[in-house]
PDB file of N, CA and C in Angstrom:
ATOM      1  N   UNK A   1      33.823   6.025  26.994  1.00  0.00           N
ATOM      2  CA  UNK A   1      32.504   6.432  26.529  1.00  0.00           C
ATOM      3  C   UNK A   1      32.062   5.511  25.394  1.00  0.00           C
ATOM      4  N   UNK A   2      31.420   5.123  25.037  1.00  0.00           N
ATOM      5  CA  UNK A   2      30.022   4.376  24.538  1.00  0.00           C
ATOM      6  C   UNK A   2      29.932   4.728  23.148  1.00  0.00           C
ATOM      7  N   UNK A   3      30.254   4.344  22.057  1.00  0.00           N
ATOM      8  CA  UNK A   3      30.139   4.839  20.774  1.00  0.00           C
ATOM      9  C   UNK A   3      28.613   4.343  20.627  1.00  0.00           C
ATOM     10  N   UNK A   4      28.232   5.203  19.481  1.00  0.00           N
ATOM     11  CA  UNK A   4      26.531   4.425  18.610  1.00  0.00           C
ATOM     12  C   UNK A   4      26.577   3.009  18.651  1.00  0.00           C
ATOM     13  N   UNK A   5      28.025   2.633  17.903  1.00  0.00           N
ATOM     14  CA  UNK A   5      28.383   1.210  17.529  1.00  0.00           C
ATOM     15  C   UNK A   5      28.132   0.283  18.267  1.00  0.00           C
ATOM     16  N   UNK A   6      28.574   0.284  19.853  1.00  0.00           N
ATOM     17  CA  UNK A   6      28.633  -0.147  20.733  1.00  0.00           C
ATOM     18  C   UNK A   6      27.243  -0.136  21.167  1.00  0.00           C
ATOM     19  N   UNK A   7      26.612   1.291  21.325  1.00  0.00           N
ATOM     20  CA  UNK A   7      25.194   1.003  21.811  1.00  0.00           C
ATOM     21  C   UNK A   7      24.428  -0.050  21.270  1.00  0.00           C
ATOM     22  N   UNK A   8      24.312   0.026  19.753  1.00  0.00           N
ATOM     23  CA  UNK A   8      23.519  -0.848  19.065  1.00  0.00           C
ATOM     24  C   UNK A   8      23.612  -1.975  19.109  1.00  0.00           C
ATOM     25  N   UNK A   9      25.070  -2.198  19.440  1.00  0.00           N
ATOM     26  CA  UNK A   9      25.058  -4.247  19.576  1.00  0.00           C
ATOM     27  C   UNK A   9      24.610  -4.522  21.101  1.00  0.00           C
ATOM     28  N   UNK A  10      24.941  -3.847  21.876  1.00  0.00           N
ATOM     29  CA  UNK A  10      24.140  -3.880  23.481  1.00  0.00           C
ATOM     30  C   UNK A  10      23.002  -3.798  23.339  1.00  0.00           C
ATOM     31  N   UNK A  11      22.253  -3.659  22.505  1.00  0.00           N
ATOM     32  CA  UNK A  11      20.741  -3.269  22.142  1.00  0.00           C
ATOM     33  C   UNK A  11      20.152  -4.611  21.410  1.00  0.00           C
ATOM     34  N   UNK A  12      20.668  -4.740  20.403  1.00  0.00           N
ATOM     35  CA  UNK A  12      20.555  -6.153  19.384  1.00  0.00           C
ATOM     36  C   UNK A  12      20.786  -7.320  20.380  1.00  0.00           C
ATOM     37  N   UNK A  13      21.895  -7.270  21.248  1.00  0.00           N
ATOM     38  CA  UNK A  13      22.354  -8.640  22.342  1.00  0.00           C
ATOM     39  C   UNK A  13      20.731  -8.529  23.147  1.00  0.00           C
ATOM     40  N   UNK A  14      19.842  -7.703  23.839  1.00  0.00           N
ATOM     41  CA  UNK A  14      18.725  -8.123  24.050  1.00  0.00           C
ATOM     42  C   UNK A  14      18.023  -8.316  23.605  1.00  0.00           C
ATOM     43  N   UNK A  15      17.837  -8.304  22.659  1.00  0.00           N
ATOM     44  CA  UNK A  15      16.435  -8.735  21.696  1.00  0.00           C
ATOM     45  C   UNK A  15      15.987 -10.473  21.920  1.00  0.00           C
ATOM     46  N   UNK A  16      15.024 -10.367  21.612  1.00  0.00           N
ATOM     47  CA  UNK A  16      14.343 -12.073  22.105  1.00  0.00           C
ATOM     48  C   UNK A  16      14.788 -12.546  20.109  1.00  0.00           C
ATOM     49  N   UNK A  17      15.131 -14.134  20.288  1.00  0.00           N
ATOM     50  CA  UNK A  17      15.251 -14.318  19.365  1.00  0.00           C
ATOM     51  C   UNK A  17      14.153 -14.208  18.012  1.00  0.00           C
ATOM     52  N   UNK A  18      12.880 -14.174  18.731  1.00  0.00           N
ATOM     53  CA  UNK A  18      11.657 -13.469  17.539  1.00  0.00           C
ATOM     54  C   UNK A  18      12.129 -12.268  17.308  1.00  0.00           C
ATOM     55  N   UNK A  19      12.189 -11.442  17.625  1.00  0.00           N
ATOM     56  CA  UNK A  19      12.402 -10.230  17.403  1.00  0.00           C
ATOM     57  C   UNK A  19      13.884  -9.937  16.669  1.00  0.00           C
ATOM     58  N   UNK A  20      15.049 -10.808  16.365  1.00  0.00           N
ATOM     59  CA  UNK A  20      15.601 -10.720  15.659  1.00  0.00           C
ATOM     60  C   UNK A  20      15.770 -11.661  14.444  1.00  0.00           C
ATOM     61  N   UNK A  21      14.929 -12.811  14.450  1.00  0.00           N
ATOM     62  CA  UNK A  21      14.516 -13.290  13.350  1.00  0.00           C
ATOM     63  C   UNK A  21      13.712 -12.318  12.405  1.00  0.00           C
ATOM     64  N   UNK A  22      12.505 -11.871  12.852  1.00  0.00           N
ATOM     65  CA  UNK A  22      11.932 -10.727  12.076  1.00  0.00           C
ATOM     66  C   UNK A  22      12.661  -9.681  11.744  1.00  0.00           C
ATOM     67  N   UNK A  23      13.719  -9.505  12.304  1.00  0.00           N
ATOM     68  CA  UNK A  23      14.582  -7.955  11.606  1.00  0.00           C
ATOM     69  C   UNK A  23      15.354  -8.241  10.950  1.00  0.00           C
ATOM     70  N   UNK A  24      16.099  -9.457  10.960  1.00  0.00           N
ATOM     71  CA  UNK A  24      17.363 -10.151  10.183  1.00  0.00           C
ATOM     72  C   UNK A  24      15.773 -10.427   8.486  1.00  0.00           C
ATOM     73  N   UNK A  25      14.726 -11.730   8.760  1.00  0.00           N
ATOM     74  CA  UNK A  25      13.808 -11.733   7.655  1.00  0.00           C
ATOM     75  C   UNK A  25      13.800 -10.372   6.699  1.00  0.00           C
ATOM     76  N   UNK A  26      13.538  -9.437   7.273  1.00  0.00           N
ATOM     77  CA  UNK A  26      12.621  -8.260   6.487  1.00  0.00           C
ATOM     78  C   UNK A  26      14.254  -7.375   6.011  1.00  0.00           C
ATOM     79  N   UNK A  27      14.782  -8.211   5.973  1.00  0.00           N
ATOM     80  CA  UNK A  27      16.627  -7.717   4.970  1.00  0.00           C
ATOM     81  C   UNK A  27      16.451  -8.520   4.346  1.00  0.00           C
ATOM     82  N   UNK A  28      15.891  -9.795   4.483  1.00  0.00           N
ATOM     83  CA  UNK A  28      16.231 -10.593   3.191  1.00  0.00           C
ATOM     84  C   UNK A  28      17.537 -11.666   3.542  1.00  0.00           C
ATOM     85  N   UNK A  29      17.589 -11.505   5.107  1.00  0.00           N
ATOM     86  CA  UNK A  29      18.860 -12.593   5.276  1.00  0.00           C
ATOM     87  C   UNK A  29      18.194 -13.668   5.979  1.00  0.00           C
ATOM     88  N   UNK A  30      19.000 -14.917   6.705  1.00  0.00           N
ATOM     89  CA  UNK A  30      18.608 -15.981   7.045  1.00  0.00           C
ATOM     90  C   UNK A  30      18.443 -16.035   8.394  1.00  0.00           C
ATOM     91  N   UNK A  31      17.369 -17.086   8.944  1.00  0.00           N
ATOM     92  CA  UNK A  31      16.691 -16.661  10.115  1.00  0.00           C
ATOM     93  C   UNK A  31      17.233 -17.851  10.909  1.00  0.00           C
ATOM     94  N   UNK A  32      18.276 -18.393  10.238  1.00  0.00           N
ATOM     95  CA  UNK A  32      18.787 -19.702  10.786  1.00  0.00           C
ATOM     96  C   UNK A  32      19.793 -19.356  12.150  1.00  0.00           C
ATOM     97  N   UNK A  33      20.100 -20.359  12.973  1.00  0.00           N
ATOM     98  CA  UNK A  33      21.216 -20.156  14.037  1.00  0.00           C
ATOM     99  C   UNK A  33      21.190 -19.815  15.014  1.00  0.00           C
ATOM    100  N   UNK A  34      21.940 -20.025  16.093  1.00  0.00           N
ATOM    101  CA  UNK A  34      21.748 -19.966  17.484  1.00  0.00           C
ATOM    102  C   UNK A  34      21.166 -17.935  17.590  1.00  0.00           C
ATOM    103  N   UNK A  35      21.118 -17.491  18.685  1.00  0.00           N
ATOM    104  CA  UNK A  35      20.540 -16.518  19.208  1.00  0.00           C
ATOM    105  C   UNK A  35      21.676 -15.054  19.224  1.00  0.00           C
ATOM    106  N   UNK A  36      23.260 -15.707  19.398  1.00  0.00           N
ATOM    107  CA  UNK A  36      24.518 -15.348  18.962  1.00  0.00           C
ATOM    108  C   UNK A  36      24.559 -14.603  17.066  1.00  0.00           C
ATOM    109  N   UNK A  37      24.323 -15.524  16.910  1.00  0.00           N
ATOM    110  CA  UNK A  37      24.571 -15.938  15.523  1.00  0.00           C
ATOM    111  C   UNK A  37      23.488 -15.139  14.615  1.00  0.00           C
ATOM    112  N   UNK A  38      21.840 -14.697  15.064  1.00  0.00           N
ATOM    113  CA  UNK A  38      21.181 -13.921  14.500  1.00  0.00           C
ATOM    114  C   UNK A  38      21.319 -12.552  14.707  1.00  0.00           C
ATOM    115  N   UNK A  39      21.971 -11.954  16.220  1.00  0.00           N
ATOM    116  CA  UNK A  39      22.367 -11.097  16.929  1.00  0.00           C
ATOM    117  C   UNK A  39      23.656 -10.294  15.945  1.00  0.00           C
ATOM    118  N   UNK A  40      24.554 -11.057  15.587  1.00  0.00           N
ATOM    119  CA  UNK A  40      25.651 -10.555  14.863  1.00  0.00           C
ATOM    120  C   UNK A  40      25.027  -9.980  13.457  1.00  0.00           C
ATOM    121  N   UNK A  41      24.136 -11.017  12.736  1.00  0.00           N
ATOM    122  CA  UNK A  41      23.514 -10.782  11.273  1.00  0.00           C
ATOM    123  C   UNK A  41      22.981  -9.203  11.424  1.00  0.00           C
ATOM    124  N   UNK A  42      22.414  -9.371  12.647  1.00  0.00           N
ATOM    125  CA  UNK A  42      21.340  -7.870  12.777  1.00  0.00           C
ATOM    126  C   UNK A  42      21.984  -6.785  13.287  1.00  0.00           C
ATOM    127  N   UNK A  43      23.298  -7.155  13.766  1.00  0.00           N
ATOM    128  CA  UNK A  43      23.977  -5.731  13.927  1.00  0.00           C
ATOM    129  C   UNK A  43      24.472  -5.586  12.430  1.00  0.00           C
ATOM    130  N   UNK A  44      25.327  -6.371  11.922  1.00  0.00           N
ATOM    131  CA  UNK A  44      26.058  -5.954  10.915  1.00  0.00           C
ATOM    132  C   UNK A  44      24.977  -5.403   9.907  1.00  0.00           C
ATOM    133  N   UNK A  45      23.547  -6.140   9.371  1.00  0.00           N
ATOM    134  CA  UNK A  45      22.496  -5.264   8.638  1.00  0.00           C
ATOM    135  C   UNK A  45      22.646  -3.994   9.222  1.00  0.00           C
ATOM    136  N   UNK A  46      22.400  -3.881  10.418  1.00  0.00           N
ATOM    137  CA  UNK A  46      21.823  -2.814  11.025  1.00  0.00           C
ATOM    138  C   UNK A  46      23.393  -1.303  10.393  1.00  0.00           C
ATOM    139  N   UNK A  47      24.182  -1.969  10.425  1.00  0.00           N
ATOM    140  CA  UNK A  47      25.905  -1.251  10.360  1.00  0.00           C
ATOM    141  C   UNK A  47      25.831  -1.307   9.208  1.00  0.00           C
ATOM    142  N   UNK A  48      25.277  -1.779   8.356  1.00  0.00           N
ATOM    143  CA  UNK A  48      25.229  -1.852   6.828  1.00  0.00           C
ATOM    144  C   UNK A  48      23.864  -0.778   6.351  1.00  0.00           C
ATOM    145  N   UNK A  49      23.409  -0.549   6.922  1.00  0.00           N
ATOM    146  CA  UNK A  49      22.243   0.247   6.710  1.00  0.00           C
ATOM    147  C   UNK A  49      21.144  -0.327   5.637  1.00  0.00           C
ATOM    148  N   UNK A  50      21.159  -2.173   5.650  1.00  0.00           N
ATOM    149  CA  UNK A  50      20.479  -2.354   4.730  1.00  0.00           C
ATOM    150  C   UNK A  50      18.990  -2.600   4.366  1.00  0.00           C
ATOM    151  N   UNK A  51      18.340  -2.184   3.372  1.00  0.00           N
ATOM    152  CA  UNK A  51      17.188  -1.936   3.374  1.00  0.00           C
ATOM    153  C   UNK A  51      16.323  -2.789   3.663  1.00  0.00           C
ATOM    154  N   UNK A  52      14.893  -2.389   4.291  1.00  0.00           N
ATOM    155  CA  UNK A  52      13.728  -3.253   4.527  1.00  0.00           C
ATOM    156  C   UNK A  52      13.397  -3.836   3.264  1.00  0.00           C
ATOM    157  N   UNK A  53      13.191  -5.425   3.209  1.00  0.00           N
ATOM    158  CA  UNK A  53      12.567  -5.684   2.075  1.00  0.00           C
ATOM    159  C   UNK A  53      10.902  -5.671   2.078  1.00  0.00           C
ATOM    160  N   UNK A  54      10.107  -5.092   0.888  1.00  0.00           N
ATOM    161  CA  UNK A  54       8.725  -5.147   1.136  1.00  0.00           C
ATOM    162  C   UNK A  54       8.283  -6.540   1.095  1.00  0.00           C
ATOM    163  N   UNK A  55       7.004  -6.887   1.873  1.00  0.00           N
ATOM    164  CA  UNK A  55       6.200  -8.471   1.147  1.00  0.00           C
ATOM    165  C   UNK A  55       5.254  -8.212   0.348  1.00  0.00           C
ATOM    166  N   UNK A  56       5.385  -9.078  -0.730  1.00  0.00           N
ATOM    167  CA  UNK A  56       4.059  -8.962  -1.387  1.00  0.00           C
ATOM    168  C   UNK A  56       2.843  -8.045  -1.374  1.00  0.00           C
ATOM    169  N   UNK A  57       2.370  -8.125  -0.251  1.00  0.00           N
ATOM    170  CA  UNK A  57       1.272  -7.784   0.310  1.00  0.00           C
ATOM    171  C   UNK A  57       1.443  -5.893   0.657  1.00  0.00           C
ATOM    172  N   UNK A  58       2.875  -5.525   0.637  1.00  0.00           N
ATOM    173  CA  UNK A  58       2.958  -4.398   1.368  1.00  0.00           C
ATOM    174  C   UNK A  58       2.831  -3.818  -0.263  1.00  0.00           C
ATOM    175  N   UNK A  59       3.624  -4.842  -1.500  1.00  0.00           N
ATOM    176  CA  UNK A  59       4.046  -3.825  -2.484  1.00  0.00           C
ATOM    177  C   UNK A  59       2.615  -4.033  -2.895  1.00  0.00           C
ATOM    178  N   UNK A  60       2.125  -5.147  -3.174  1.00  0.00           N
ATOM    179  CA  UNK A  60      -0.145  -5.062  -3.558  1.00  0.00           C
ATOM    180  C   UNK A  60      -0.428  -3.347  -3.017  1.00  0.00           C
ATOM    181  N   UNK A  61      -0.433  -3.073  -2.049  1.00  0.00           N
ATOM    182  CA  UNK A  61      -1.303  -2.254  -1.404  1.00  0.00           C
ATOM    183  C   UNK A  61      -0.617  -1.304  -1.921  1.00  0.00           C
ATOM    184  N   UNK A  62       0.530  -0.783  -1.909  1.00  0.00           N
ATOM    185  CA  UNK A  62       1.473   0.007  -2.278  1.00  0.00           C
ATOM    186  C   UNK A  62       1.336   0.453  -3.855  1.00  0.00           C
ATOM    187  N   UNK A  63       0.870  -0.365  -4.174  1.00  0.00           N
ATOM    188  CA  UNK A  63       0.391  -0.182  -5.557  1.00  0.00           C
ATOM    189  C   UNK A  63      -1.045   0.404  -6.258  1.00  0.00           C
ATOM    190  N   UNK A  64      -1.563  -0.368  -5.455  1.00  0.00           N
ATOM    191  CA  UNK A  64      -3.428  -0.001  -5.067  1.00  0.00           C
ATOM    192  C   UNK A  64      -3.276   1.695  -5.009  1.00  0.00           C
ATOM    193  N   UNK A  65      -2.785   1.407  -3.559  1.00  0.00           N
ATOM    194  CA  UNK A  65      -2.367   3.478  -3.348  1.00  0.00           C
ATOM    195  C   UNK A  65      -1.850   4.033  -4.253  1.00  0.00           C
ATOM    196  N   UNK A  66      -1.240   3.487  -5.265  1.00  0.00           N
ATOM    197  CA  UNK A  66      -0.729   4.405  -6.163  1.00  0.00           C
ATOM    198  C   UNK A  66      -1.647   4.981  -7.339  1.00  0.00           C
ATOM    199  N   UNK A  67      -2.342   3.960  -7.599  1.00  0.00           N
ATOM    200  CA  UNK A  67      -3.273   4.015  -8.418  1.00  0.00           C
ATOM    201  C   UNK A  67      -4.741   4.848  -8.107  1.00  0.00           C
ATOM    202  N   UNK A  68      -4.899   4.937  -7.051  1.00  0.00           N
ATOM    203  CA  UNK A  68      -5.681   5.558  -6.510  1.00  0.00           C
ATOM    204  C   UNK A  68      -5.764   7.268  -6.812  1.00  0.00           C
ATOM    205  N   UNK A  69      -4.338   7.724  -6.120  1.00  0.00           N
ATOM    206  CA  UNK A  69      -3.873   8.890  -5.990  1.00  0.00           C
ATOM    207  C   UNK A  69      -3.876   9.015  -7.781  1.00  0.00           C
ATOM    208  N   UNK A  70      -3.470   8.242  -8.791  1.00  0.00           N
ATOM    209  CA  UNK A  70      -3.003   8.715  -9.740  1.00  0.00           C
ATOM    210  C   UNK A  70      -4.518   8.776 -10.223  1.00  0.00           C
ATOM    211  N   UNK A  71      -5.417   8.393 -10.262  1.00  0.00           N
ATOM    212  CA  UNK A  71      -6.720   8.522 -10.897  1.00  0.00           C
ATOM    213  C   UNK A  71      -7.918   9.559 -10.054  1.00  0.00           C
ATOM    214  N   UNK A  72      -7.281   9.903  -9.242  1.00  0.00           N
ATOM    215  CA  UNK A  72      -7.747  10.903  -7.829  1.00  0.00           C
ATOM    216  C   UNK A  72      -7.765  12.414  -8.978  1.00  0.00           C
ATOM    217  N   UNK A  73      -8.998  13.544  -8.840  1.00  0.00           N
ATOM    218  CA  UNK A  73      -9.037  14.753  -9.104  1.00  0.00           C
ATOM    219  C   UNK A  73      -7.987  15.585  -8.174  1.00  0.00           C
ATOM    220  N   UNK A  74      -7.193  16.692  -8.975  1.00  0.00           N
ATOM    221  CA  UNK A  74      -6.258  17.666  -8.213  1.00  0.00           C
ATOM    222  C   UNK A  74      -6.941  17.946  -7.065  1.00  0.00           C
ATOM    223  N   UNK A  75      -6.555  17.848  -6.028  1.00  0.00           N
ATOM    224  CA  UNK A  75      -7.066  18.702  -4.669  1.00  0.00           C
ATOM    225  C   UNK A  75      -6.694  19.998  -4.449  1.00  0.00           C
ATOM    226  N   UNK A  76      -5.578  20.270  -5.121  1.00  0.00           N
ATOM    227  CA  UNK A  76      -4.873  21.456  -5.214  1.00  0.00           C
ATOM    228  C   UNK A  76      -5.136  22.748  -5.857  1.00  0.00           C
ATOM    229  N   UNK A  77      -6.116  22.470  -6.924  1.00  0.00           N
ATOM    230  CA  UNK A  77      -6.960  23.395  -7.727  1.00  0.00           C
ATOM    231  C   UNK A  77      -7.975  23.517  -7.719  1.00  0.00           C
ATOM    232  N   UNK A  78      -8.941  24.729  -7.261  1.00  0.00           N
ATOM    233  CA  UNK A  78     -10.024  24.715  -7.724  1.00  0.00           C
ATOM    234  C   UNK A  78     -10.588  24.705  -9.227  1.00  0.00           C
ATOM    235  N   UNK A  79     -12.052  24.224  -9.080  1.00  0.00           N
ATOM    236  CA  UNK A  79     -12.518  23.869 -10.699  1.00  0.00           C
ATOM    237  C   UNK A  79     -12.245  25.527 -11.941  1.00  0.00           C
ATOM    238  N   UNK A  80     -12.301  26.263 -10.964  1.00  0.00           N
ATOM    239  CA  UNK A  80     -11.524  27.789 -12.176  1.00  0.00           C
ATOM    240  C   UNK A  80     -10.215  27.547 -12.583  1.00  0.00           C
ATOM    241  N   UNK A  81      -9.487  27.328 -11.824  1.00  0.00           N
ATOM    242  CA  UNK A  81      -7.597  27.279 -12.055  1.00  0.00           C
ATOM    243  C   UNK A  81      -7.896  25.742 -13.426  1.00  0.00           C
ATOM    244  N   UNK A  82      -8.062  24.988 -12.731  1.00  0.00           N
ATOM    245  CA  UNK A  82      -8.532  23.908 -13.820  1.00  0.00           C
ATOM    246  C   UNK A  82      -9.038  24.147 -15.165  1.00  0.00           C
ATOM    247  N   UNK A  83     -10.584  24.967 -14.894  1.00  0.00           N
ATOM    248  CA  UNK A  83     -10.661  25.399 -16.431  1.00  0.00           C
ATOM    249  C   UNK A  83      -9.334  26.220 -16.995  1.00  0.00           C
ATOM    250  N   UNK A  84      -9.127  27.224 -16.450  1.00  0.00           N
ATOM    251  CA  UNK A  84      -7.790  27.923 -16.768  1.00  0.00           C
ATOM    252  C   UNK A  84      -6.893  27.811 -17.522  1.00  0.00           C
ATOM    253  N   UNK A  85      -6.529  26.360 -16.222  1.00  0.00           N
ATOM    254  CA  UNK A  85      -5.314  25.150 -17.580  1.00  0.00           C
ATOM    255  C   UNK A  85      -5.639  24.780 -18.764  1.00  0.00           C
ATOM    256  N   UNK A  86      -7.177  24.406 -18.708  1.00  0.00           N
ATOM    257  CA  UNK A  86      -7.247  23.766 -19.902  1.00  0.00           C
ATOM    258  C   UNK A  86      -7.321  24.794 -21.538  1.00  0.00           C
ATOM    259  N   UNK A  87      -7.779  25.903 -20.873  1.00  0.00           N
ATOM    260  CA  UNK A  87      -8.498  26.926 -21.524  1.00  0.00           C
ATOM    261  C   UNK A  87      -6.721  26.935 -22.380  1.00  0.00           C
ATOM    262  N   UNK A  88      -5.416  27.409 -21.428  1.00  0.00           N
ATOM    263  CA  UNK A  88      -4.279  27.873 -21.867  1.00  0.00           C
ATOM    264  C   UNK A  88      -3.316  26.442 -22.347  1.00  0.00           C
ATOM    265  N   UNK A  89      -3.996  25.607 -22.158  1.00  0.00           N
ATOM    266  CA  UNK A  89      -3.283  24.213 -23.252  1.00  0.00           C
ATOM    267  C   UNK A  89      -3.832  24.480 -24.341  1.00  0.00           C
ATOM    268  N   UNK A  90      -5.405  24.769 -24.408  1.00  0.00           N
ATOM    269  CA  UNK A  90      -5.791  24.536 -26.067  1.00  0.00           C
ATOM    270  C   UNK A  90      -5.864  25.742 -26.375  1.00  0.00           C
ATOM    271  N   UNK A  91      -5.748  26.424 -26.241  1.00  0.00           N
ATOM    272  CA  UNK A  91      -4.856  27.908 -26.929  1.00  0.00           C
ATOM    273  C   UNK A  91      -3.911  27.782 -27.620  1.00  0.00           C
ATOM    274  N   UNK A  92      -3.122  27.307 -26.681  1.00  0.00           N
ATOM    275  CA  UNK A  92      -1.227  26.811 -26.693  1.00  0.00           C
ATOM    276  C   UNK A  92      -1.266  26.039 -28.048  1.00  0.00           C
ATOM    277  N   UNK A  93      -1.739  25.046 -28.312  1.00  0.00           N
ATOM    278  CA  UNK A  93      -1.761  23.735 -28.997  1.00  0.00           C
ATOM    279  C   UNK A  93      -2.321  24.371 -30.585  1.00  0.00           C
ATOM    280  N   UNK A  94      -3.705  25.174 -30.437  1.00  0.00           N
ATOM    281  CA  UNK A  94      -4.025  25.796 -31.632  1.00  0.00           C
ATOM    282  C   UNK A  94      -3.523  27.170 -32.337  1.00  0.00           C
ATOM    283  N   UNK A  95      -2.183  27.558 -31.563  1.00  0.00           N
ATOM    284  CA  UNK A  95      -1.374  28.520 -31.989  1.00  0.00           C
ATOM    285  C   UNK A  95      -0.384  27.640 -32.998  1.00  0.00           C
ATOM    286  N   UNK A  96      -0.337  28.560 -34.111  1.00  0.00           N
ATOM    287  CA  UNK A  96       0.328  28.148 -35.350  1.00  0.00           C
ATOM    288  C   UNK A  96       2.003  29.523 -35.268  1.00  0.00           C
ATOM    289  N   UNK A  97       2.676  28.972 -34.771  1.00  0.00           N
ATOM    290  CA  UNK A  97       4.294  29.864 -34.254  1.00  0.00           C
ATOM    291  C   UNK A  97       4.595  30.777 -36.130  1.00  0.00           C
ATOM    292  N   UNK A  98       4.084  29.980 -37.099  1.00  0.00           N
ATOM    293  CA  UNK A  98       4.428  30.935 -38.213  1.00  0.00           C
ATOM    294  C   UNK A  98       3.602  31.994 -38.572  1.00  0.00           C
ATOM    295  N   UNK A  99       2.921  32.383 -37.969  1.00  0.00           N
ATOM    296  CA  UNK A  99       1.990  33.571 -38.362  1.00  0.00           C
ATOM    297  C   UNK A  99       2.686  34.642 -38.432  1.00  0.00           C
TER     298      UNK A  99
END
């Protein structure tokens, strides 16, 4: 019977050599060498579980989105719960604990 292990390199052995240049690239390893030779890189990543590296372009946008969401109004509250909060921060803040 057929371990995972086994499946996956029977799986990686077809891949067209584009298609394992781009998976071996986006680890961050080398895209050099016969078709053998990229095949092995991308199982062992693959057996290594090692991570996608982002490009540029993914972490730009990735960032954009972040900024977005972080300057974005709660969706989660309506404008009462909101006043609410604010009402029970500056309460909070103008309570003097030695009275």
């Amino acid at each position: 019977m057929a371990t995972e292990d086994d499946l996956m390199l029977e799986i990686v052995e077809t891949w067209t050599v584009e298609k394992l240049k781009q998976f071996v690239r986006k680890r961050g390893l080398p895209v050099s060498g016969s078709k053998q030779v990229l095949a092995a890189r991308a199982y062992v990543a693959w057996e290594l579980k090692m991570t996608v590296l982002q490009t540029p372009e993914e972490v730009r946008c990735q960032k954009e989105e972040h900024m977005r969401w972080r300057n974005a109004p709660p969706r989660h509250l309506d404008n009462r719960m909101v006043g609410r909060r604010r009402r029970h921060v500056s309460e909070a803040s103008n309570h003097d604990p030695g009275q």
